[in-house]
Protein backbone atom coordinates (compact mmCIF):
# COMPACT_ATOMS: atom_id res chain seq x y z
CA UNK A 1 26.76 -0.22 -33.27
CA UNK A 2 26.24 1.26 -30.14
CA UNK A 3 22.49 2.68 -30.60
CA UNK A 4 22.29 -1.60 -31.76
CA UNK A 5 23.58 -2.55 -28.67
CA UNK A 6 21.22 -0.19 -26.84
CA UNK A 7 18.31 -1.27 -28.89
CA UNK A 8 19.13 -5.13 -27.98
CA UNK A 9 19.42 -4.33 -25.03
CA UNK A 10 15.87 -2.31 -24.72
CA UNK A 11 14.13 -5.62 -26.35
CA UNK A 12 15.99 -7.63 -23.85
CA UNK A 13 14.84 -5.28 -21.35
CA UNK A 14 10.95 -5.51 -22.66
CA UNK A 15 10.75 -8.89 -22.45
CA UNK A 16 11.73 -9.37 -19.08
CA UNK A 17 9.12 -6.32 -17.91
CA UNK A 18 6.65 -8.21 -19.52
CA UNK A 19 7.88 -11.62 -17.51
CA UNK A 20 8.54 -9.76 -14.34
CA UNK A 21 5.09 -8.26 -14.58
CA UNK A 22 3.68 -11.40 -13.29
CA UNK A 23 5.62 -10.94 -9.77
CA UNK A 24 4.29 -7.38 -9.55
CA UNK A 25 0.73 -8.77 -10.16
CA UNK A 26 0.80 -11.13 -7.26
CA UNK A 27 1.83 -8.25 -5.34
CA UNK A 28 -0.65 -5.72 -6.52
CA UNK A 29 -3.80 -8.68 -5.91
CA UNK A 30 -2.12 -8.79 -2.41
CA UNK A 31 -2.10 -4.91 -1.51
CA UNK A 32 -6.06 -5.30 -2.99
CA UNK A 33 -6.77 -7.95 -0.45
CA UNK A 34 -5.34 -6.13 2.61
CA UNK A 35 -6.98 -5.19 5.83
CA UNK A 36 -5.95 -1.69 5.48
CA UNK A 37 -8.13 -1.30 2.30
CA UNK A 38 -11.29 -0.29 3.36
CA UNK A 39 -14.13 -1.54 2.03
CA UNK A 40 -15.02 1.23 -0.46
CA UNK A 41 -11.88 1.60 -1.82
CA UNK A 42 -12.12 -2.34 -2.99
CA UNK A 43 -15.36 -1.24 -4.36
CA UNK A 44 -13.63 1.47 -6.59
CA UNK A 45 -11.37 -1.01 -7.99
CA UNK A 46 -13.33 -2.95 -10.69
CA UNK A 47 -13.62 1.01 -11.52
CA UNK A 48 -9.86 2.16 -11.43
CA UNK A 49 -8.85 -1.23 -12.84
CA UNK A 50 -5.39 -0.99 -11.14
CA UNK A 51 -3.72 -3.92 -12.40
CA UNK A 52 -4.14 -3.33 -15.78
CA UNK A 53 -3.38 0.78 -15.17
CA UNK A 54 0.29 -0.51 -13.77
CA UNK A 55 1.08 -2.64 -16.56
CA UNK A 56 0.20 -0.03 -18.85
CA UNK A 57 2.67 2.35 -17.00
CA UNK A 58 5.50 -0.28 -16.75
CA UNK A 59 5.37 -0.28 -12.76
CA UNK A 60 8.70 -3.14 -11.86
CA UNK A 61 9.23 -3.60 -7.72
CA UNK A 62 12.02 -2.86 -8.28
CA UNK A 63 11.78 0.45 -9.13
CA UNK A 64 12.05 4.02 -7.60
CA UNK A 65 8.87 6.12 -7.45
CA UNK A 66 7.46 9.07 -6.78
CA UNK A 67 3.52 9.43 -6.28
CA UNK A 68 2.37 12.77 -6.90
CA UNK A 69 -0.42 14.43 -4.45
CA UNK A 70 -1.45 10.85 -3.35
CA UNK A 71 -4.47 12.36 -1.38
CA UNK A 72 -6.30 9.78 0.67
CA UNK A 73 -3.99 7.05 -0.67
CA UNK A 74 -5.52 4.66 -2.59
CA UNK A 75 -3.43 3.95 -5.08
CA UNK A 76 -0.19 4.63 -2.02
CA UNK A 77 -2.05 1.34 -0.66
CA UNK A 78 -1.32 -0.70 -3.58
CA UNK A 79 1.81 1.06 -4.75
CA UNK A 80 3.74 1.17 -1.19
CA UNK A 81 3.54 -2.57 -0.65
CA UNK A 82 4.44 -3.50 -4.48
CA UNK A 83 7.89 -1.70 -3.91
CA UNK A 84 8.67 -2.24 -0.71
CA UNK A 85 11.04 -4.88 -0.65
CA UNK A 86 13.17 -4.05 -3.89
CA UNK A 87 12.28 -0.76 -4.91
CA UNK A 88 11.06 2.31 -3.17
CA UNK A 89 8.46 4.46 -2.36
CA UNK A 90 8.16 8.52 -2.57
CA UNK A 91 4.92 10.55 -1.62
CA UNK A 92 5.23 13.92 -2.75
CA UNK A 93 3.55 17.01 -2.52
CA UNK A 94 -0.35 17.34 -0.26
CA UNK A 95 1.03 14.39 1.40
CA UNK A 96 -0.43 15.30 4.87
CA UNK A 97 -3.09 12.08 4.81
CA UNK A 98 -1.20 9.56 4.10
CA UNK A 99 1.85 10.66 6.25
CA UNK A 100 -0.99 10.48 9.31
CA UNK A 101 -2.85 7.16 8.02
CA UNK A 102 -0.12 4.93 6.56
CA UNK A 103 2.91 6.47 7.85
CA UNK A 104 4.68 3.38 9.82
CA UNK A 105 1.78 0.18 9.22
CA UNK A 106 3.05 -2.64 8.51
CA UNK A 107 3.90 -2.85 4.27
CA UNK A 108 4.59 0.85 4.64
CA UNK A 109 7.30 1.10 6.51
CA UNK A 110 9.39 1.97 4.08
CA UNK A 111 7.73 4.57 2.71
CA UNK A 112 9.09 8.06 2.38
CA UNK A 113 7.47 11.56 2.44
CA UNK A 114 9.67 14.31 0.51
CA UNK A 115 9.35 17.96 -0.86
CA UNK A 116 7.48 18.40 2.50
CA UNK A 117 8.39 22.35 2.10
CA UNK A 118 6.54 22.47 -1.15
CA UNK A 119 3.23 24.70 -1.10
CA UNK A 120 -0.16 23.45 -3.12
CA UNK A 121 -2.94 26.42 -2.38
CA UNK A 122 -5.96 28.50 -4.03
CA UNK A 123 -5.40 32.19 -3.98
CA UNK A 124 -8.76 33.55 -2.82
CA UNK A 125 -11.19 33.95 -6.01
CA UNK A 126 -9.31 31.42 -7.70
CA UNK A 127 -10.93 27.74 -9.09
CA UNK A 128 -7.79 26.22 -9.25
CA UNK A 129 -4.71 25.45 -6.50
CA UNK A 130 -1.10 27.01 -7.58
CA UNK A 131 1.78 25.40 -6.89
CA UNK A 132 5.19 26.52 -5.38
CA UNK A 133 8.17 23.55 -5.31
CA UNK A 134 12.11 24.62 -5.76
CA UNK A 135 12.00 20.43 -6.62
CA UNK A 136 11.16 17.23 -4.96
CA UNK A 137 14.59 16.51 -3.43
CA UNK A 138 15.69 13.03 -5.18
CA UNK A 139 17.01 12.61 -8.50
CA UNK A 140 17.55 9.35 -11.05
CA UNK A 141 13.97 7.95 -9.93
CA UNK A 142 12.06 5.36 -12.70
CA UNK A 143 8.56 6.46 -12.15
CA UNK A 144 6.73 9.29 -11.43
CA UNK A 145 2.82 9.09 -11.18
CA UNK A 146 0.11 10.88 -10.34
CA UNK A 147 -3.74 10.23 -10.82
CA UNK A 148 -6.58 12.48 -10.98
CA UNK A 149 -4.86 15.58 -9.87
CA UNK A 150 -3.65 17.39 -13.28
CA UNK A 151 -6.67 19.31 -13.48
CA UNK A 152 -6.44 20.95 -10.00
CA UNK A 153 -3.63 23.44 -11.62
CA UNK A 154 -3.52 26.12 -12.96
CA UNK A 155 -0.99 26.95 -15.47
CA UNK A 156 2.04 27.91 -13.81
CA UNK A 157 1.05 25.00 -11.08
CA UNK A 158 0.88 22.64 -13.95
CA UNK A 159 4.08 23.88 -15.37
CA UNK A 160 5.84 23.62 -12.13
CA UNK A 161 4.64 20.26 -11.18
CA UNK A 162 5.72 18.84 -14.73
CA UNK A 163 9.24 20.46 -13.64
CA UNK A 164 9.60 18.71 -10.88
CA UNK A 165 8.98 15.44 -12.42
CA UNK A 166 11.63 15.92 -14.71
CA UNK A 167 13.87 16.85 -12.72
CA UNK A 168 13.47 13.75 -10.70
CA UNK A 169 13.35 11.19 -13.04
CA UNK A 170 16.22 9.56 -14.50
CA UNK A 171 16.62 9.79 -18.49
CA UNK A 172 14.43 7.18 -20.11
CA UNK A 173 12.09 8.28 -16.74
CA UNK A 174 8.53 7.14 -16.99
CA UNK A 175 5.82 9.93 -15.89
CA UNK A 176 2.61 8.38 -15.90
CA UNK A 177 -0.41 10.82 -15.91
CA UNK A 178 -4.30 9.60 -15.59
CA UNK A 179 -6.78 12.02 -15.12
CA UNK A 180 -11.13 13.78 -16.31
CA UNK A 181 -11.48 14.60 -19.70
CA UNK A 182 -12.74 17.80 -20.91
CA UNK A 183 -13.77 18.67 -24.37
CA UNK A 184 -11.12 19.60 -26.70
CA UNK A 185 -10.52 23.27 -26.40
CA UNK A 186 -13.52 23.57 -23.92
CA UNK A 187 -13.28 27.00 -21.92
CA UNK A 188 -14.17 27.14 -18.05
CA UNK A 189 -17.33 26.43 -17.08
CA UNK A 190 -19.09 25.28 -13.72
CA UNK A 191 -19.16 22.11 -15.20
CA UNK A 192 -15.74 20.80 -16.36
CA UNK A 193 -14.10 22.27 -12.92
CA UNK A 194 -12.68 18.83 -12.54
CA UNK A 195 -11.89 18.02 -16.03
CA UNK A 196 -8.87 18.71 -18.21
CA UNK A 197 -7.95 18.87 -22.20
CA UNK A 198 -5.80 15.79 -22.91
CA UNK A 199 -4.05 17.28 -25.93
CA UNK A 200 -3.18 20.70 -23.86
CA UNK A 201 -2.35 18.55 -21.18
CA UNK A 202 0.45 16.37 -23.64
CA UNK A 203 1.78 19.95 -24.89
CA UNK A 204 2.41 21.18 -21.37
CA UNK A 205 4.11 17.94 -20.56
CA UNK A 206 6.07 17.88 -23.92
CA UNK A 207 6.89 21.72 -23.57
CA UNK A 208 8.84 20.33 -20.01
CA UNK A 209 11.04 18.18 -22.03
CA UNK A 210 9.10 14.84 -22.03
CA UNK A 211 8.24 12.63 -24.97
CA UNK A 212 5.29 11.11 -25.57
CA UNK A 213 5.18 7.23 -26.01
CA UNK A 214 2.00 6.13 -25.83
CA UNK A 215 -2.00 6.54 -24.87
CA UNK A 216 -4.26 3.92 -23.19
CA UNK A 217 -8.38 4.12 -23.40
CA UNK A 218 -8.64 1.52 -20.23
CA UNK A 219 -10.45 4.33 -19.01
CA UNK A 220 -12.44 5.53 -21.98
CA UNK A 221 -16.19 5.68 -21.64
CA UNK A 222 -18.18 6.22 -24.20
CA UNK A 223 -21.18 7.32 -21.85
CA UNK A 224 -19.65 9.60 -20.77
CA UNK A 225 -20.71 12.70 -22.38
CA UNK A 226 -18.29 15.11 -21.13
CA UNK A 227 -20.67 17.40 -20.40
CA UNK A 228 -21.14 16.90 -16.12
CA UNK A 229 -19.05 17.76 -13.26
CA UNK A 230 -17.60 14.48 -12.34
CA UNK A 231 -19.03 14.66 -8.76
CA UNK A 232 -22.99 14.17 -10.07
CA UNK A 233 -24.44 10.91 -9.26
CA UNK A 234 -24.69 10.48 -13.31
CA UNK A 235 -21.46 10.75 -13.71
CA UNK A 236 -19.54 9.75 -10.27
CA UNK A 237 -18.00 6.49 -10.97
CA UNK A 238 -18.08 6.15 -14.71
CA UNK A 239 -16.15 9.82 -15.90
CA UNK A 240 -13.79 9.19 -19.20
CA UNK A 241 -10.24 9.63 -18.14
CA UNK A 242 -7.14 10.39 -20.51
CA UNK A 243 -4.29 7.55 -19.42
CA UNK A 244 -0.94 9.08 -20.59
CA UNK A 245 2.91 7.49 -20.85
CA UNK A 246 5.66 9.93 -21.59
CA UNK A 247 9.70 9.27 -21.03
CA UNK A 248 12.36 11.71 -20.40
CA UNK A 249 14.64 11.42 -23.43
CA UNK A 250 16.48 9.42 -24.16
CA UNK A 251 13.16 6.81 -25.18
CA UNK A 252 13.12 3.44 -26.10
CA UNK A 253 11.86 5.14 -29.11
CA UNK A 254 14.28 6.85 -29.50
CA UNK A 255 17.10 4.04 -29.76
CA UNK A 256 14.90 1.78 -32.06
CA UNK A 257 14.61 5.15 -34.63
CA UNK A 258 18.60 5.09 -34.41
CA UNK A 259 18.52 1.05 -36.00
């Protein structure tokens, strides 16, 4: 009876994301319109395909977040202002940029910059940036996301940023991963620098305790031929990118299986 309940309650619960999504959409064509946008970012959006990204993911304003290395902040631009009112806002780790660019405008006010001790860096010699985090400092959070940004890891970075994700999400937790694909079992090369396995990628993440729920191919392209660093003019623009949905246990799959 009780894994019923739950189960009623998770259908109830789907119904009204999907109803609610409509609010968040307003909200996300707003934060594409604004004057803080520049006017390349706009351009990337037909690209990124935001909107559709989000829905995928689950993204409520209501909810708690955490965005993971944000960089320059273009998705912080659309996620910030979605949130703001109801929800709220995290920027975690290489959060330097948007601390100095957003930090305080008007629609980010609310916004908060955490795990500011954390340390992303390359050891000299080394392609990719290793990461040191004793956690992200908030706990019971819906989302966690972070886009483009797996494949600067290495291993024990990797490992340690799917940690801290974890550890900050609430159970039933969304962490919502997009980033390059790279040939299935491809070894380094000068070429696939940027790019990432999607399959070793959802081990790692699994091996941290998540479950996986679900892949999306908005970003699939077929033209793609996996073969160029994503920063060539052939490629820039147009690169194939693994979307990924996985939930810290217990799932909604998990209390349908129990019907």
């Amino acid at each position: 009876m009780k894994y019923f309940l739950c189960a009623l309650m998770l259908i109830g619960a789907t119904v009204a994301v999907a109803d609610d999504f409509d609010a968040v959409e307003a909200k996300l064509k707003a934060a594409m319109a604004a004057d803080i946008r520049t006017d390349a970012e706009k351009e990337r959006d037909r690209n990124r395909r935001p909107i559709q990204t989000l829905k995928f993911f689950g993204l409520r304003d209501d909810m708690a977040i955490i965005e993971l290395l944000p960089g320059g902040g273009w998705y912080t631009k659309l996620l910030a202002p979605v949130v703001k009112e109801n929800g709220q806002y995290y920027g975690a780790l290489g959060t330097g940029r948007i601390a100095e660019r957003l930090g305080g405008k008007p629609g980010f006010e609310q916004m908060q910059i955490i795990a500011e001790d954390s340390k992303t860096y390359r050891k000299e010699g080394e392609r990719t940036y290793t990461l040191e985090t004793t956690g992200l400092g908030v706990t019971g959070v819906d989302m966690v996301l972070t886009f483009r940004n797996y494949h600067n890891f290495g291993a024990q970075g990797r490992a340690a940023m799917n940690k801290a994700a974890f550890d900050a999400l609430k159970s039933g937790g969304v962490y919502a991963v997009v980033d390059h694909t790279r040939r299935h079992m491809e070894q380094d090369n000068l070429e696939n620098r940027r790019r990432i396995d999607p399959v070793l990628a959802i081990k790692e993440i699994q091996a941290a305790g998540f479950e996986f729920v679900d892949f999306s191919d908005l970003h699939l392209r077929l033209d793609d031929e996996l073969r160029y660093e994503v920063g060539r003019k052939t490629v820039t623009g147009n690169t194939d990118r693994w979307t990924c949905l996985l939930y810290t246990s217990p799932s909604p799959r998990d209390l349908i299986a129990h019907l």
